[in-house]
N, C-alpha and C. Protein backbone atom coordinates (compact mmCIF):
# COMPACT_ATOMS: atom_id res chain seq x y z
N UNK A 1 254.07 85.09 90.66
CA UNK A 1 254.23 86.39 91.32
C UNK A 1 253.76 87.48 90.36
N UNK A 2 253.20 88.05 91.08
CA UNK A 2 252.59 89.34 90.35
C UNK A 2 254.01 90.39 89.57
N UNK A 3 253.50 90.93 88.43
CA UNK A 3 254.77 91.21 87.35
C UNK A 3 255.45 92.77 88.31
N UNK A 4 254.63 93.84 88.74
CA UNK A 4 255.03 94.36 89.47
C UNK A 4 255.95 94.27 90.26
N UNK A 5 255.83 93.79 91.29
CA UNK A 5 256.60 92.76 92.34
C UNK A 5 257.76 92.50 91.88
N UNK A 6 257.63 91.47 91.01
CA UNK A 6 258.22 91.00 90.09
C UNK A 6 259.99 91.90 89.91
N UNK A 7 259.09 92.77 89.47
CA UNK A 7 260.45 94.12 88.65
C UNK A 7 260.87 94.65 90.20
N UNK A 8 260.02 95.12 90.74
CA UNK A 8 260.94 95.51 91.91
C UNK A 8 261.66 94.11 92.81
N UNK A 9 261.57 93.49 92.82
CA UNK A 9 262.58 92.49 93.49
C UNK A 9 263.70 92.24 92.88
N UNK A 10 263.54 92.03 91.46
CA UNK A 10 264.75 92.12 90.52
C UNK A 10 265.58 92.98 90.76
N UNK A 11 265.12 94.31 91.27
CA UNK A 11 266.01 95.60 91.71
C UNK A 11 266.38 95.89 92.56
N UNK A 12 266.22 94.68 93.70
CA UNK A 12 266.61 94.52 94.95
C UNK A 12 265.86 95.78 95.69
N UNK A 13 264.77 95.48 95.41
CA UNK A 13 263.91 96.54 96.18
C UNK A 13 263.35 95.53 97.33
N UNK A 14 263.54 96.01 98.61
CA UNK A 14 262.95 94.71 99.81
C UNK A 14 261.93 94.45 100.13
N UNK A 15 261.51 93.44 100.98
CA UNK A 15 259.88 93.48 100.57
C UNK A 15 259.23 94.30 101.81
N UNK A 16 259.70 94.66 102.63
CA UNK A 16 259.88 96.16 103.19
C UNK A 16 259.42 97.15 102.83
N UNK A 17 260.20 97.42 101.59
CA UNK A 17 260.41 98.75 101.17
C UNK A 17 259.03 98.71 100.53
N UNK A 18 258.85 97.57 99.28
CA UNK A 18 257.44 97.14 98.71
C UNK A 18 256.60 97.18 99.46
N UNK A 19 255.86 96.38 100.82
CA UNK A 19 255.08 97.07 101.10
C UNK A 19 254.75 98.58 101.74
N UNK A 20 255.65 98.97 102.29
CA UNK A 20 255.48 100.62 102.27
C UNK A 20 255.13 101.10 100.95
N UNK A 21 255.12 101.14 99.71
CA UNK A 21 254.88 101.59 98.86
C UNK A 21 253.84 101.47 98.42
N UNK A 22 253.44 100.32 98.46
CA UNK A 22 251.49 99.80 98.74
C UNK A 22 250.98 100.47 99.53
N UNK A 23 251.57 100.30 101.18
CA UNK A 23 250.54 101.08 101.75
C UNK A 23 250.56 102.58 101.91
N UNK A 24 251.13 103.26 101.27
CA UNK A 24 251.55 104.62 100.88
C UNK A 24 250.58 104.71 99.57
N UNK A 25 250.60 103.96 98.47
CA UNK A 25 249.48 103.89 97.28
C UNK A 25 248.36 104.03 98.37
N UNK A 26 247.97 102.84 98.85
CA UNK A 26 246.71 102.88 99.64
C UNK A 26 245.88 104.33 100.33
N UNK A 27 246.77 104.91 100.86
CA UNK A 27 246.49 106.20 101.52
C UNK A 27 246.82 107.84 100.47
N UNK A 28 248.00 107.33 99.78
CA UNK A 28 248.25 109.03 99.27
C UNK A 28 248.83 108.29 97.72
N UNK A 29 248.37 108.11 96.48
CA UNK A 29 248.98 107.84 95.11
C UNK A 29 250.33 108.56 94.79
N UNK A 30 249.59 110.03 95.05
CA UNK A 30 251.01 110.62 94.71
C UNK A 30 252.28 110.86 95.16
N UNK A 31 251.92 110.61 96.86
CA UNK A 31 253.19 109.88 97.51
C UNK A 31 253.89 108.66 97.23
N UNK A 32 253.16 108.12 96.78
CA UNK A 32 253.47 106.76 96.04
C UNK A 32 254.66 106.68 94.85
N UNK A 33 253.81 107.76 94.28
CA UNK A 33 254.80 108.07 93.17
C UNK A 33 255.92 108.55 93.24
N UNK A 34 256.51 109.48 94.13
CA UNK A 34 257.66 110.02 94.67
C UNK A 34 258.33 108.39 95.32
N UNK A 35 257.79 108.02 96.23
CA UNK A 35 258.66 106.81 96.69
C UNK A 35 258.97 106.30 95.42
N UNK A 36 258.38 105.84 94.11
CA UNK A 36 258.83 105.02 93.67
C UNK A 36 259.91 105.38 93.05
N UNK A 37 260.10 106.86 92.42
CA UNK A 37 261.27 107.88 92.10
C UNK A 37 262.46 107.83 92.84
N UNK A 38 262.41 107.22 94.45
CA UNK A 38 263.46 107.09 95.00
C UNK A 38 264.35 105.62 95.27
N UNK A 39 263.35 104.58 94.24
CA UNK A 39 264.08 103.15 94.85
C UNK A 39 265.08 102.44 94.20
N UNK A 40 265.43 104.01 92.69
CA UNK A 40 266.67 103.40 92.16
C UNK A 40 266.40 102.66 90.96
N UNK A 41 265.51 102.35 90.79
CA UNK A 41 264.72 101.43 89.41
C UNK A 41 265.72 102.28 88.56
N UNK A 42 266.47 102.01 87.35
CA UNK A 42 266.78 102.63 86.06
C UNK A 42 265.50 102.93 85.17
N UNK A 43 265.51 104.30 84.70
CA UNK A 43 264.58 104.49 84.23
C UNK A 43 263.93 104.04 82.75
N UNK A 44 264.69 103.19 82.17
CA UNK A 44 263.88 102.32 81.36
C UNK A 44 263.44 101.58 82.18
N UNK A 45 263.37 100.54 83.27
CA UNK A 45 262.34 99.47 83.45
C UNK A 45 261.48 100.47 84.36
N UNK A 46 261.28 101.68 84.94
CA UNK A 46 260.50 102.45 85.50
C UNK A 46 259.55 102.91 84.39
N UNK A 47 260.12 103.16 83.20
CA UNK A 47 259.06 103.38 82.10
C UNK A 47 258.09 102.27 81.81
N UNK A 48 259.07 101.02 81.57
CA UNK A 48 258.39 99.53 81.22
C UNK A 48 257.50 99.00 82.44
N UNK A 49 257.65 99.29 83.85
CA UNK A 49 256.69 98.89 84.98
C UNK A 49 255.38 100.06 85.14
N UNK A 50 255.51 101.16 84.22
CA UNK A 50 254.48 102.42 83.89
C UNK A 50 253.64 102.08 83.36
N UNK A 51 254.56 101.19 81.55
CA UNK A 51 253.52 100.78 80.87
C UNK A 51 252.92 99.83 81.31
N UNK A 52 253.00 98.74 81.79
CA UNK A 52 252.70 97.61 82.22
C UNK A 52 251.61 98.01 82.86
N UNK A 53 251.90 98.78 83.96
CA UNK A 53 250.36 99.07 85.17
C UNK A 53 249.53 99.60 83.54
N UNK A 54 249.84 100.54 82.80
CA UNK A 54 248.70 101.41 82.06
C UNK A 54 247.53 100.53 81.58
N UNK A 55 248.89 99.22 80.71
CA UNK A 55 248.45 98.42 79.96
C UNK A 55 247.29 97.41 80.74
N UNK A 56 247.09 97.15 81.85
CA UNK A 56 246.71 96.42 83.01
C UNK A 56 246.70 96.75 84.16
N UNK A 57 245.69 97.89 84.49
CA UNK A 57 245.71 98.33 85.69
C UNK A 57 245.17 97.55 86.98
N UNK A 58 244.82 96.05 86.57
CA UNK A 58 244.52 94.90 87.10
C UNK A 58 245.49 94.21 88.25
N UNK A 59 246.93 95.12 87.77
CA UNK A 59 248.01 94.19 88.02
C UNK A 59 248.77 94.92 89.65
N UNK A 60 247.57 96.21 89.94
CA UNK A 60 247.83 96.86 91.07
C UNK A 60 247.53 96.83 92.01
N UNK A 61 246.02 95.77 91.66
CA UNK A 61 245.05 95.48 92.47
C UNK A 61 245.49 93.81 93.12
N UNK A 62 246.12 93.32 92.19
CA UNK A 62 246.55 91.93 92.21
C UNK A 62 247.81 92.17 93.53
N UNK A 63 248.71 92.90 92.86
CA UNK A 63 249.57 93.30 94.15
C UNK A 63 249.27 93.66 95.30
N UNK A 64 248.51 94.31 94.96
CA UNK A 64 247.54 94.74 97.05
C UNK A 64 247.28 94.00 97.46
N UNK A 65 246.27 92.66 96.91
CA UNK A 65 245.93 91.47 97.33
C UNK A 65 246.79 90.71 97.59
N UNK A 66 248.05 90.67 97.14
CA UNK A 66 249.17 89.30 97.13
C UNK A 66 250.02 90.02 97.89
N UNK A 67 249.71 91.37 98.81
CA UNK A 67 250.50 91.97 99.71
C UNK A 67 249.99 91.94 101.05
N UNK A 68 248.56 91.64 100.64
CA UNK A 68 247.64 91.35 101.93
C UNK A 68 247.02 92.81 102.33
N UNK A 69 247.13 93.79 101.83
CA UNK A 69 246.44 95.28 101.99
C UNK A 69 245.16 94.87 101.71
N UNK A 70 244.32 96.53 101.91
CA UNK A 70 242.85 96.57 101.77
C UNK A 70 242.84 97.34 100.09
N UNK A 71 242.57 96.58 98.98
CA UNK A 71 242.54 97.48 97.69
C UNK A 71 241.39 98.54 97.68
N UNK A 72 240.56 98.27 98.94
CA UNK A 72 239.51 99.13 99.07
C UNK A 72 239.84 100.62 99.17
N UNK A 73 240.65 100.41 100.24
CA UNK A 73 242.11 101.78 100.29
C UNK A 73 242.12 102.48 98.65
N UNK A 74 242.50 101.87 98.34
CA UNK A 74 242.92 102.08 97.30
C UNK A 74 242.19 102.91 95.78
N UNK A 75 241.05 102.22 96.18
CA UNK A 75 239.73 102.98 95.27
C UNK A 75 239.24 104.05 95.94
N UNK A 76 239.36 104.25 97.40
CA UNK A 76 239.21 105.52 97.90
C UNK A 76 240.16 106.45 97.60
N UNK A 77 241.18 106.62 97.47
CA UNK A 77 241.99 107.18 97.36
C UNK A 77 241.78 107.48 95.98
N UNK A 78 241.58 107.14 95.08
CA UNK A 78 241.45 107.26 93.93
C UNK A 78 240.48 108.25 93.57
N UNK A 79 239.40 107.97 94.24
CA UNK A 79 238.27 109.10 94.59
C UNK A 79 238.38 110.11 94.70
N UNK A 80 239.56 110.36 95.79
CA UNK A 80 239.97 111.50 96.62
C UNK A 80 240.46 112.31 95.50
N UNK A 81 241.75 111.52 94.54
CA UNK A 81 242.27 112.84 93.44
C UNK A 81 241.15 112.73 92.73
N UNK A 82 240.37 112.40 92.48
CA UNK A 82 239.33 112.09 91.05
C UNK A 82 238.83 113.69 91.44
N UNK A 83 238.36 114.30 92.81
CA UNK A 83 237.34 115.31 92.88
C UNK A 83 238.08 116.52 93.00
């Protein structure tokens, strides 16, 4: 299982809730980021699942895929804040 994932299931985050949060990444990042502010994570392993993506931003793309989303989404969106 992808390490992401991973930490939020540990936190009894549902897989529900997880994919809304993908497909919320997919369309708006920084909505993304607010959801993830609200799922209760303690904020040391919210720091440690920060570094983790920084360290391996591989591991976001892996989750989209092992969530069944379009990561294509995802690089658009990326675009979108980039300009």
């Amino acid at each position: 299982m992808n390490p992401i994932l991973a930490i939020l299931k540990e936190h009894k985050v549902s897989d529900t809730q997880i994919k809304d949060l993908f497909q919320t990444l997919t369309q708006n990042p920084m909505a993304a980021m607010a959801i993830i502010g609200q799922l209760g994570i303690p904020p040391e392993k919210l720091q440690q699942l920060m570094a983790l993506v920084m360290q391996n931003p591989a591991l976001i793309k892996e989750a989209v895929v092992e969530l069944g989303l379009d990561f294509s989404k995802v690089e658009a969106a990326k675009a979108q804040l980039d300009k």
